[in-house]
PDB file of N, CA and C in Angstrom:
ATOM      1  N   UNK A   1     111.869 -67.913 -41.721  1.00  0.00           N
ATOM      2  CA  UNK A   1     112.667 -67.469 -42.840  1.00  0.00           C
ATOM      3  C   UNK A   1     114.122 -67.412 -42.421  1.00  0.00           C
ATOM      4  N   UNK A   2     114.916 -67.893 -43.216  1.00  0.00           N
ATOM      5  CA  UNK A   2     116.206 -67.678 -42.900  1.00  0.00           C
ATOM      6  C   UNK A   2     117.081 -66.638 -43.760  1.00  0.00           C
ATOM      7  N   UNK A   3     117.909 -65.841 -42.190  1.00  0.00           N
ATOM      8  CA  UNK A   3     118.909 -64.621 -42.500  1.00  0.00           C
ATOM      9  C   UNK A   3     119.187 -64.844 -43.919  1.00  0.00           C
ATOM     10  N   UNK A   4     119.289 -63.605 -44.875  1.00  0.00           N
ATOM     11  CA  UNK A   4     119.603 -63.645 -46.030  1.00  0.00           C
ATOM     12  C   UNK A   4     118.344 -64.117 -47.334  1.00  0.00           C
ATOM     13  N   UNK A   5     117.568 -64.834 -46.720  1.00  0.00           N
ATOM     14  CA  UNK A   5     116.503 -65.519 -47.825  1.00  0.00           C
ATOM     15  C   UNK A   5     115.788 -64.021 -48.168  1.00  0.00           C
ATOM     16  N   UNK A   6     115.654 -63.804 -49.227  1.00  0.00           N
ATOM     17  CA  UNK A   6     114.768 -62.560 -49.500  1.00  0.00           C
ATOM     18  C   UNK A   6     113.780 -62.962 -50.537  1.00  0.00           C
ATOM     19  N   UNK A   7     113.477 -64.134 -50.688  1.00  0.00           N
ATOM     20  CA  UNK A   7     112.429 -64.914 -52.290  1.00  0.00           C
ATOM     21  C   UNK A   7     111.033 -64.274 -51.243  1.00  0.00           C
ATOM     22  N   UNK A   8     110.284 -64.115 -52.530  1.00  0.00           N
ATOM     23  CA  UNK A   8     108.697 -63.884 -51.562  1.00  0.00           C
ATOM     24  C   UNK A   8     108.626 -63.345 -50.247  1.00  0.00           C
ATOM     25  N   UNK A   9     109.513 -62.501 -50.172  1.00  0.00           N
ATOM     26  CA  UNK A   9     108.989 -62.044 -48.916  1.00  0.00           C
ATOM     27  C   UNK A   9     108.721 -60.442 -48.582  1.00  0.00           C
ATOM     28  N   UNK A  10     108.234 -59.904 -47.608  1.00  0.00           N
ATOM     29  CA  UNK A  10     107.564 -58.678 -47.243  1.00  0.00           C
ATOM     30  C   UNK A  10     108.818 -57.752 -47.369  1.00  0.00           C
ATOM     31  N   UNK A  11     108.739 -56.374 -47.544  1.00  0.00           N
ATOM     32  CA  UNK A  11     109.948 -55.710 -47.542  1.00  0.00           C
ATOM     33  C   UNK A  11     110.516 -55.438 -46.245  1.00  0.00           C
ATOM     34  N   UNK A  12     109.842 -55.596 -44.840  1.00  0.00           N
ATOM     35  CA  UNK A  12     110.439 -55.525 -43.683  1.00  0.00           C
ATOM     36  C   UNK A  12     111.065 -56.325 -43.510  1.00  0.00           C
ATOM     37  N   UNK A  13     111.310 -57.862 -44.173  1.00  0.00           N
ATOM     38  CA  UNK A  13     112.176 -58.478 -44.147  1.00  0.00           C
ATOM     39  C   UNK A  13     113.296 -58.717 -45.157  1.00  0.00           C
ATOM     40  N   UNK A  14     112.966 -57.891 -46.423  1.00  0.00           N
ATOM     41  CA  UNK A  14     113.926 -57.602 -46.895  1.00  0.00           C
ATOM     42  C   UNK A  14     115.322 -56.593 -46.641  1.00  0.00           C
ATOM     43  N   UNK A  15     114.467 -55.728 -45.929  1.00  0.00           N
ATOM     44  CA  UNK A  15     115.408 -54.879 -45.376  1.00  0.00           C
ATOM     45  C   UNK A  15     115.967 -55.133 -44.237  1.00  0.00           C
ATOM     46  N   UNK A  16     115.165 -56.134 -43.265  1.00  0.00           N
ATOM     47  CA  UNK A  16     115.887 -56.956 -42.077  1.00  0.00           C
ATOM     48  C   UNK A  16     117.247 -57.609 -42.709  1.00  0.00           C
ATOM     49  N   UNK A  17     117.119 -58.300 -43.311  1.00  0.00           N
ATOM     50  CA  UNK A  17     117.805 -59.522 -44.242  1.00  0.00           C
ATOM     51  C   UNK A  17     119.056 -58.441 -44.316  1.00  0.00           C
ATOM     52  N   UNK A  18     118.815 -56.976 -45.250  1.00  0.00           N
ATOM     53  CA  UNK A  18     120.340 -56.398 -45.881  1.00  0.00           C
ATOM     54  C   UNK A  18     120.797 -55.642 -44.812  1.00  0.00           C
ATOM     55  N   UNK A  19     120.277 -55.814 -44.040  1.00  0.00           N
ATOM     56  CA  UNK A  19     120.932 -55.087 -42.481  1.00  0.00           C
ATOM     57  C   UNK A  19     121.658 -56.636 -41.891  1.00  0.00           C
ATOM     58  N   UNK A  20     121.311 -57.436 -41.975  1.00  0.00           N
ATOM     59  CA  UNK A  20     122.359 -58.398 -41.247  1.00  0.00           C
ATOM     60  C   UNK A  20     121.764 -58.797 -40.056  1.00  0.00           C
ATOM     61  N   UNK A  21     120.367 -58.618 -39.848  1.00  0.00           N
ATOM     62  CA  UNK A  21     119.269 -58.950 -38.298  1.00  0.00           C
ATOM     63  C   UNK A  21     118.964 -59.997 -38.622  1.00  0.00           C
ATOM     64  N   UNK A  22     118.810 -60.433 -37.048  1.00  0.00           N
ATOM     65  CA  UNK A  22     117.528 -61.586 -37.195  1.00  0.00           C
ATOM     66  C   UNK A  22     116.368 -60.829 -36.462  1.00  0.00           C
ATOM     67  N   UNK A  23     115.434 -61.830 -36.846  1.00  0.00           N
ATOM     68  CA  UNK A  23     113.952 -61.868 -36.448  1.00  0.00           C
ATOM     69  C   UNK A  23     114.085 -61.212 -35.054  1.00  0.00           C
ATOM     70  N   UNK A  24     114.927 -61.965 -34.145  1.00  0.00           N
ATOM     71  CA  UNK A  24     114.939 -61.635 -32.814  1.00  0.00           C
ATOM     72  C   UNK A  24     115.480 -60.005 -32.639  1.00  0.00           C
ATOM     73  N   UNK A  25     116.565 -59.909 -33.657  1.00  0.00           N
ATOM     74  CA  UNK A  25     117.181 -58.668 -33.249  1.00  0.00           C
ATOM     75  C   UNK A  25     116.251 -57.577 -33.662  1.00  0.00           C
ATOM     76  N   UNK A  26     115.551 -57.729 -34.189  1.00  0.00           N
ATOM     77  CA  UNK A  26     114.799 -57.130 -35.250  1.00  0.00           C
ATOM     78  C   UNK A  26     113.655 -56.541 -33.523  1.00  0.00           C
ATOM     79  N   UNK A  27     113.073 -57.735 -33.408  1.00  0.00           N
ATOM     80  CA  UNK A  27     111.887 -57.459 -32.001  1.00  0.00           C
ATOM     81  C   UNK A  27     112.529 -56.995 -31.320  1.00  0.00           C
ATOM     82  N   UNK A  28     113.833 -57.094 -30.747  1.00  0.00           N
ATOM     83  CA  UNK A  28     114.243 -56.739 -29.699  1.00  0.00           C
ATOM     84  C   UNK A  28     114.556 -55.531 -29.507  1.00  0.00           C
ATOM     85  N   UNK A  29     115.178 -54.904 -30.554  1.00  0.00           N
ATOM     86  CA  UNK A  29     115.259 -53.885 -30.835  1.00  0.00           C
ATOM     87  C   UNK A  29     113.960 -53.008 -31.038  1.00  0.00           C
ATOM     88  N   UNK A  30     112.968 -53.101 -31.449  1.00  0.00           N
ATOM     89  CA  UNK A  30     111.592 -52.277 -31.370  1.00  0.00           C
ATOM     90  C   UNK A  30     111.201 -52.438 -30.297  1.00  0.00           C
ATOM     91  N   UNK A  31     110.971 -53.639 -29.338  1.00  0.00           N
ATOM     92  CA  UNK A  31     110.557 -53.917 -28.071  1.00  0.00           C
ATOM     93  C   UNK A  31     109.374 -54.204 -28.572  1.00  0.00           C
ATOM     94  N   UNK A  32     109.114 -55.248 -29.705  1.00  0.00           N
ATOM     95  CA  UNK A  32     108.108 -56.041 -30.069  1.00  0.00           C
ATOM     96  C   UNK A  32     108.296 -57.894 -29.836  1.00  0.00           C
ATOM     97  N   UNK A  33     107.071 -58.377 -29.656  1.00  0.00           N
ATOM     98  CA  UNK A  33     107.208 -59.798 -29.467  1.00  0.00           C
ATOM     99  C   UNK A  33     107.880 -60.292 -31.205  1.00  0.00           C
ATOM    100  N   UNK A  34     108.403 -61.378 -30.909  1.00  0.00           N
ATOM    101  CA  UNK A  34     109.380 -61.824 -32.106  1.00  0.00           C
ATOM    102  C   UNK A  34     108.093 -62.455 -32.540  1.00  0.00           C
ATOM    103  N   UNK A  35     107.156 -63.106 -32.595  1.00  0.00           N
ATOM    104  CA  UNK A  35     105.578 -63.818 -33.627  1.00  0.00           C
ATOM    105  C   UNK A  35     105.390 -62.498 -33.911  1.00  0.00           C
ATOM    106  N   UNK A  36     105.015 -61.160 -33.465  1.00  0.00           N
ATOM    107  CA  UNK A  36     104.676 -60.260 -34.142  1.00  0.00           C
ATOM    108  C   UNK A  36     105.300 -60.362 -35.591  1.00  0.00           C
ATOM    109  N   UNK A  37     107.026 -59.947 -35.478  1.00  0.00           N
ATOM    110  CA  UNK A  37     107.605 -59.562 -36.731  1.00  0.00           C
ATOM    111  C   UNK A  37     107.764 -61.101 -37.485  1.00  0.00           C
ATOM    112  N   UNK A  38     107.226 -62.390 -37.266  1.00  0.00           N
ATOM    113  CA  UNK A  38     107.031 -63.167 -37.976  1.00  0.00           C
ATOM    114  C   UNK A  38     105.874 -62.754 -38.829  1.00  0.00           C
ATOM    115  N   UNK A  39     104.952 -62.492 -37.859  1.00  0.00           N
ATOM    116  CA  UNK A  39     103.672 -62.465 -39.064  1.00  0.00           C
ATOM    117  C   UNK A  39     103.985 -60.955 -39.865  1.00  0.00           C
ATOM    118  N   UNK A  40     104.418 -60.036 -39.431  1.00  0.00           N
ATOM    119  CA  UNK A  40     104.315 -59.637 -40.450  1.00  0.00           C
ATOM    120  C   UNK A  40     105.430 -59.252 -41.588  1.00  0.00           C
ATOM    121  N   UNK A  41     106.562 -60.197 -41.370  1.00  0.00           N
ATOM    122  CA  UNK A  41     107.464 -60.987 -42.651  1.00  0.00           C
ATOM    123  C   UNK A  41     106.630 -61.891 -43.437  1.00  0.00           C
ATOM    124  N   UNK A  42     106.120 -62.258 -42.713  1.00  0.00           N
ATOM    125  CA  UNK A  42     105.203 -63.583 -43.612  1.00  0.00           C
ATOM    126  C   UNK A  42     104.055 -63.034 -43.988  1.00  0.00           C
ATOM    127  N   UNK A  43     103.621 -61.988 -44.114  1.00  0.00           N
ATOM    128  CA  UNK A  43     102.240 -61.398 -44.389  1.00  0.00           C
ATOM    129  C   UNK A  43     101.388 -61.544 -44.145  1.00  0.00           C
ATOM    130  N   UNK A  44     101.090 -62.709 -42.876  1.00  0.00           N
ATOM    131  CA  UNK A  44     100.065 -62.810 -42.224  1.00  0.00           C
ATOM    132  C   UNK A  44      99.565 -61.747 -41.898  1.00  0.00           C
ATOM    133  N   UNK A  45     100.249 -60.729 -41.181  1.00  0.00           N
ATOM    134  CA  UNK A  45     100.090 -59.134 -40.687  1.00  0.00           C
ATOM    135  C   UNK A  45     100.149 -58.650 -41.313  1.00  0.00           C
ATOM    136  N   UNK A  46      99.585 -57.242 -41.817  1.00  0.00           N
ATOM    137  CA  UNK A  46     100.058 -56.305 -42.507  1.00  0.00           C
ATOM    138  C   UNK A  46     100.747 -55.027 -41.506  1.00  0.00           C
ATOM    139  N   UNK A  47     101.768 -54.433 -42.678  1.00  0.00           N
ATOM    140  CA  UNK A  47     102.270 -53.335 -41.572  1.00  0.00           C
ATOM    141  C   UNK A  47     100.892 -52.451 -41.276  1.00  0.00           C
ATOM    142  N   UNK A  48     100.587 -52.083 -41.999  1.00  0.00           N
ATOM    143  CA  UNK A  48      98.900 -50.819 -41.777  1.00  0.00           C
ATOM    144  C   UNK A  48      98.325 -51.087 -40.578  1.00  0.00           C
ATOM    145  N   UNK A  49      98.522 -52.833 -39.976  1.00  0.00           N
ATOM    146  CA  UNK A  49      97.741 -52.421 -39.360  1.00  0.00           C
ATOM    147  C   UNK A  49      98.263 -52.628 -37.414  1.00  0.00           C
ATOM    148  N   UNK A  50      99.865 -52.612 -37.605  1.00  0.00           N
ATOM    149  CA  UNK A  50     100.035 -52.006 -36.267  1.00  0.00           C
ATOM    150  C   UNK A  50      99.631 -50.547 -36.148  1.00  0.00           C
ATOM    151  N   UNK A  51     100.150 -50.262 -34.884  1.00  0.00           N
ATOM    152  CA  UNK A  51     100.333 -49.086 -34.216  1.00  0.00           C
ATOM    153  C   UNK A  51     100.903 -48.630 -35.194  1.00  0.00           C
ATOM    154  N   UNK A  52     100.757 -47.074 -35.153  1.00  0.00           N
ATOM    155  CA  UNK A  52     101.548 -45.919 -35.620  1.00  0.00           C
ATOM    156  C   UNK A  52     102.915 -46.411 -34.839  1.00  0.00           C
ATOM    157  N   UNK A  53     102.786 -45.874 -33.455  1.00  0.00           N
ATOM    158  CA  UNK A  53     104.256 -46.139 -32.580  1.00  0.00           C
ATOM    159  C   UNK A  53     105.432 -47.602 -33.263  1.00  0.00           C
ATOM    160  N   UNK A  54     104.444 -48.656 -33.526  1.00  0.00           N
ATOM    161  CA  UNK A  54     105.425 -49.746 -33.958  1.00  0.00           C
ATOM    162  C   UNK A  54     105.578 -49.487 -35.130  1.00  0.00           C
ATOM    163  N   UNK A  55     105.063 -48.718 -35.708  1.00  0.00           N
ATOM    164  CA  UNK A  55     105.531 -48.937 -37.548  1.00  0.00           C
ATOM    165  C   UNK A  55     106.742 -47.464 -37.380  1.00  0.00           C
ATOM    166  N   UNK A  56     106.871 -46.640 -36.774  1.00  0.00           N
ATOM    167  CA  UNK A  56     107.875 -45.764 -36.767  1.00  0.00           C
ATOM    168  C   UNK A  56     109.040 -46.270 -36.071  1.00  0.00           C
ATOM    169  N   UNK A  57     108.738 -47.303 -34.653  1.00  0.00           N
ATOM    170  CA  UNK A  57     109.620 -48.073 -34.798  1.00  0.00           C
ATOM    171  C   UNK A  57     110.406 -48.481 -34.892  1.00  0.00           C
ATOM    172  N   UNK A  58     109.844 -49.545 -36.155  1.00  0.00           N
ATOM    173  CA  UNK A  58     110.567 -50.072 -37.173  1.00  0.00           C
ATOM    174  C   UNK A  58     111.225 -49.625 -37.945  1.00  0.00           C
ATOM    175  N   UNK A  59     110.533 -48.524 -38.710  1.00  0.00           N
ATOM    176  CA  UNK A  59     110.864 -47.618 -39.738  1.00  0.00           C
ATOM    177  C   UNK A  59     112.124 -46.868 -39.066  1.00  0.00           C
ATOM    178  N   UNK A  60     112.566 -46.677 -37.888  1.00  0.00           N
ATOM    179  CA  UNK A  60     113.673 -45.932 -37.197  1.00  0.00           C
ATOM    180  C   UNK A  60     114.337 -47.031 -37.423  1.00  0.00           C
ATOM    181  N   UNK A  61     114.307 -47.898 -36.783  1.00  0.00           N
ATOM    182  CA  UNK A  61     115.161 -49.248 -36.372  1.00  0.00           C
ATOM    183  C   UNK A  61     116.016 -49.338 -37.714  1.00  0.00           C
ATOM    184  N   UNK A  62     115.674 -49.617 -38.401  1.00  0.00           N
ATOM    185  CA  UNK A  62     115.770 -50.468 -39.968  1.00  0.00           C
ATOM    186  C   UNK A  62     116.330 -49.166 -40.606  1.00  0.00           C
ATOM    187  N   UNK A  63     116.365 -47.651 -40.176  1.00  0.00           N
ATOM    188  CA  UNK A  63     117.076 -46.594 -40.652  1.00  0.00           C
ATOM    189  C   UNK A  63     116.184 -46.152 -41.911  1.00  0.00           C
ATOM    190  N   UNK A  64     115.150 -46.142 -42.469  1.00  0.00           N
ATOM    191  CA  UNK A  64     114.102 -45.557 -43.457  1.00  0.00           C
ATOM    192  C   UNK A  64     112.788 -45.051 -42.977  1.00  0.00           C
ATOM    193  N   UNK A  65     112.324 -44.407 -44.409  1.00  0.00           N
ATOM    194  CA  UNK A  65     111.539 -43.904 -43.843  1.00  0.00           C
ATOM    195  C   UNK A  65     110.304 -45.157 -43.653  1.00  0.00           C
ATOM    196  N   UNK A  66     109.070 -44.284 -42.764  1.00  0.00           N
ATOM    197  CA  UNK A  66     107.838 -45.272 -42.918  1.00  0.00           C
ATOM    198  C   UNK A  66     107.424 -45.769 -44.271  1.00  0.00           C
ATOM    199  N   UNK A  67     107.319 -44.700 -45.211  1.00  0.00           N
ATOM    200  CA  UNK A  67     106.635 -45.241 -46.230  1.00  0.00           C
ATOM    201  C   UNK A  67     107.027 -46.731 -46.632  1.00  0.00           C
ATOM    202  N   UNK A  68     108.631 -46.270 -46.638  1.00  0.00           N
ATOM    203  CA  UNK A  68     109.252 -47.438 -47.112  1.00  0.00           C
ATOM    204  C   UNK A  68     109.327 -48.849 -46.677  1.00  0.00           C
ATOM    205  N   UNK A  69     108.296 -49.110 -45.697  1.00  0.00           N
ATOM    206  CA  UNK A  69     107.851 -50.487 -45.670  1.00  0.00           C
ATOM    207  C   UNK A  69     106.459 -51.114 -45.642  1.00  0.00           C
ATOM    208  N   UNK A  70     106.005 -50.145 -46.503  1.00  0.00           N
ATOM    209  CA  UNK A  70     104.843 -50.619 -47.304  1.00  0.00           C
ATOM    210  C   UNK A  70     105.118 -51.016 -48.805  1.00  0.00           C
TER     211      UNK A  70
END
């Protein structure tokens, strides 16, 4: 997916996207593998079903709460 594209896609990458991240900054910053946060931009993954630890995370990272990326 490319920076800025927000058509069809998961809200962790919507909110990646209005933060100005990439994919990479995005992993790097959680200290997750970057295919992780592919699949679950692309919905291959669902968030539910990482870790607690990675979905708070994220949810820190990205500055919201958890709910808010379901």
């Amino acid at each position: 997916m490319r920076s800025g594209s927000t058509k069809n896609t998961t809200k962790i990458a919507r909110l990646r996207c209005d933060r100005g991240l990439t994919q990479a900054a995005l992993a790097e910053g959680v200290g997750m593998n970057i295919r992780k946060i592919q699949k679950l931009e692309s919905g291959e993954q669902r968030i539910e079903t990482v870790s607690l630890a990675a979905a708070l995370r994220i949810a820190d990272f990205l500055g919201v709460q958890p709910r808010d990326l379901i």
